[in-house]
Every structure is written in C-alpha cells, then in structure tokens.
C-alpha atoms as a PDB file:
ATOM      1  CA  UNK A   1     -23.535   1.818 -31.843  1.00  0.00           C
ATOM      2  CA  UNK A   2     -25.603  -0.793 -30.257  1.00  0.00           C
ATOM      3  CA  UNK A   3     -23.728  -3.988 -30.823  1.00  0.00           C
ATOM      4  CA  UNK A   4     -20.331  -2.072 -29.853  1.00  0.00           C
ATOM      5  CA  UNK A   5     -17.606  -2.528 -27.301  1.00  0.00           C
ATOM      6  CA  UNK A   6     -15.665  -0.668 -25.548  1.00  0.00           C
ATOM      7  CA  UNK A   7     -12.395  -1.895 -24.326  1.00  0.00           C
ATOM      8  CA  UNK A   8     -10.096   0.048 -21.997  1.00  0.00           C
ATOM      9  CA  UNK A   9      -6.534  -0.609 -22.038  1.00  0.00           C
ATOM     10  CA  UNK A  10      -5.085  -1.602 -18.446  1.00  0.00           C
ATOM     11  CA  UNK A  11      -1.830  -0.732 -17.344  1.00  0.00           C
ATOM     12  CA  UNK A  12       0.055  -2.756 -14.992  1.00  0.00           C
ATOM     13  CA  UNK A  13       1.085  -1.280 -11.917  1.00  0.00           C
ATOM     14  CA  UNK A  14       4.556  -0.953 -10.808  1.00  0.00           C
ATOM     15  CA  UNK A  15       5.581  -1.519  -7.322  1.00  0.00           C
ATOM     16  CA  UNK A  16       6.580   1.980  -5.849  1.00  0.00           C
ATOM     17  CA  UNK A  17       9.020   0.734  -3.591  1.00  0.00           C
ATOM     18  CA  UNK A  18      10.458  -1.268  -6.652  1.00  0.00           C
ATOM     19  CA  UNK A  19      10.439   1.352  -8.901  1.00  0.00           C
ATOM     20  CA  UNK A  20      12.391   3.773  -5.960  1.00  0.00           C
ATOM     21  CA  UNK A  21      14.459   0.398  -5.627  1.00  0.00           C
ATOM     22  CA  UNK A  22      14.033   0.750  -1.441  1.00  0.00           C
ATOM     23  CA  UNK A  23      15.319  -2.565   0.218  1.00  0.00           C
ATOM     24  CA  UNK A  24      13.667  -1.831   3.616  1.00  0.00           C
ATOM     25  CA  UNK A  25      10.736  -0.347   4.623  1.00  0.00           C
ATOM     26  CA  UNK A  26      11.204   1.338   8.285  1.00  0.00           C
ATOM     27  CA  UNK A  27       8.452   1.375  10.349  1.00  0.00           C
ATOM     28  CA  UNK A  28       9.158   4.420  11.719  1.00  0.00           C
ATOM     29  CA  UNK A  29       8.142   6.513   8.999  1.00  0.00           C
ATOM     30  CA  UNK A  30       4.765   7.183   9.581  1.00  0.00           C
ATOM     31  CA  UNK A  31       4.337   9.556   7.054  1.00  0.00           C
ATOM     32  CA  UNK A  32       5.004   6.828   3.906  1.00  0.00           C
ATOM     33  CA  UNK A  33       3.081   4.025   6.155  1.00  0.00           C
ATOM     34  CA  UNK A  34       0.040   6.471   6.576  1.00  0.00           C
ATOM     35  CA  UNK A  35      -0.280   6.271   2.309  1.00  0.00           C
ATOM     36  CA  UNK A  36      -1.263   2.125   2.852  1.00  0.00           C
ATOM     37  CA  UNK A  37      -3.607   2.903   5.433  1.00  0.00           C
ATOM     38  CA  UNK A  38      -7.024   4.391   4.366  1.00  0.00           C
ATOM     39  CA  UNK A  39      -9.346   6.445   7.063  1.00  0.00           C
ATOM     40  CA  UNK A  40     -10.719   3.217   8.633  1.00  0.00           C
ATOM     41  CA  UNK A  41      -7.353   2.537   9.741  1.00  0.00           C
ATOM     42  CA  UNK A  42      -6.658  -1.062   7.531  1.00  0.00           C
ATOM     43  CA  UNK A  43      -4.295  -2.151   5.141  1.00  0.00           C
ATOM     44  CA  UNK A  44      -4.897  -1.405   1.892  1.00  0.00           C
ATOM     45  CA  UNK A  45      -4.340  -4.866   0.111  1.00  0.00           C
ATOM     46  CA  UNK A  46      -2.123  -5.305  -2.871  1.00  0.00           C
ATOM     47  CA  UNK A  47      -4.366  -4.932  -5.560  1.00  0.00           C
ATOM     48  CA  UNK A  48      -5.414  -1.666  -4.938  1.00  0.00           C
ATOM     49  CA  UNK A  49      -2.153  -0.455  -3.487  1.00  0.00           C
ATOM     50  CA  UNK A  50      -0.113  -1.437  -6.574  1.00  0.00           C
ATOM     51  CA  UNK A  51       2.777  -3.300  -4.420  1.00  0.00           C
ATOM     52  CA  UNK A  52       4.702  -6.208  -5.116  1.00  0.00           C
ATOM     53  CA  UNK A  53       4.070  -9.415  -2.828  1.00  0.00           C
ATOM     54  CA  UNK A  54       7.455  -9.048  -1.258  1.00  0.00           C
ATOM     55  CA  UNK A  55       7.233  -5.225  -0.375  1.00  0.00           C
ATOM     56  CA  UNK A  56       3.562  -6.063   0.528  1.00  0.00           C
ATOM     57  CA  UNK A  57       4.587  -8.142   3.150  1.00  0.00           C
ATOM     58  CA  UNK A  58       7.608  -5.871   4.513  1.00  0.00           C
ATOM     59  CA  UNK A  59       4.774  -3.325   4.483  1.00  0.00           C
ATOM     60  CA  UNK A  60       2.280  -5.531   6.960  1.00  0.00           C
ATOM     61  CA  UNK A  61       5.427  -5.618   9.355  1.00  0.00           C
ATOM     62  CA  UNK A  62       6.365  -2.566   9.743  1.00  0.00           C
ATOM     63  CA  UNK A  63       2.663  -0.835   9.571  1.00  0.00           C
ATOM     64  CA  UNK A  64       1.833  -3.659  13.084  1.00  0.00           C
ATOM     65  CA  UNK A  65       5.193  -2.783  14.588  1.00  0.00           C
ATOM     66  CA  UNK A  66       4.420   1.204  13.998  1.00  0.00           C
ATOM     67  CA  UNK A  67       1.118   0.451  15.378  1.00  0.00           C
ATOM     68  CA  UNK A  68       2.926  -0.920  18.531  1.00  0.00           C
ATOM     69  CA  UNK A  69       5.107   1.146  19.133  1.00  0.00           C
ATOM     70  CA  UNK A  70       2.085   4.322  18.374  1.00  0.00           C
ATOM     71  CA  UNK A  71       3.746   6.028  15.475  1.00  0.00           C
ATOM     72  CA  UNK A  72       0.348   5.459  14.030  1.00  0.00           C
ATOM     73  CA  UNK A  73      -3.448   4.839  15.337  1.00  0.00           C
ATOM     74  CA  UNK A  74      -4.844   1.275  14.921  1.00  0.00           C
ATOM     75  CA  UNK A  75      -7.924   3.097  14.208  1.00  0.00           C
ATOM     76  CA  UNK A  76      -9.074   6.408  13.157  1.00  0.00           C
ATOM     77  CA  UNK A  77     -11.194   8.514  15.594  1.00  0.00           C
END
C-alpha cells in the first residue's frame, strides 16, 4: 500500500443554465441570483459555480443591476 495511488475520477460540470437551456437571466429573480452569491455577499466565480463563460457573464449583470435596484444586499449583515 505504500507506493500506491489513488486517482479520483472528475466529472465535468455542466452549465445549469445550459443544461435548463435559459437564454436570459433576469435580474429580478432574486431567489436564483441568491444561489451565486455566498454569505459574504460576492460572486461565486466560475469554477466553483459550474457556469459557462457566457452565462457567467449574463450572471455578473444581472446580480450588479439586482444589487441596484435592492432586490438583493451588496453585503450580508
């Protein structure tokens, strides 16, 4: 056993928003927006949310425009 490794098997993630084929993400649902933003109130980047680069950056637009128009915190209390 002491010369051994183990190798684990990655899978690679599929874009949610590609996967629910959704063309536009509205800002004004906080509720899916709030699952990119963790307690500290940032954007979760794309490698650990699992989105594509074009969703990624629909998602950065309308998370800031939700922010200004306070659908959701800019920071967490």
């Amino acid at each position: 056993m002491a010369g051994q490794r183990r190798f684990s098997v990655r899978r690679k993630r599929v874009c949610k928003f590609c996967a629910e084929k959704i063309t536009y993400i509205d800002f004004k649902d906080g509720k899916l927006l709030g699952h990119f933003i963790p307690e500290r109130g940032k954007i979760l980047p794309r490698r650990i949310s699992g989105v594509c680069s074009t969703h990624q950056r629909q998602l950065t637009e309308a998370i800031k425009r939700a922010r200004h128009m306070a659908i959701i915190p800019f920071v967490a209390d």
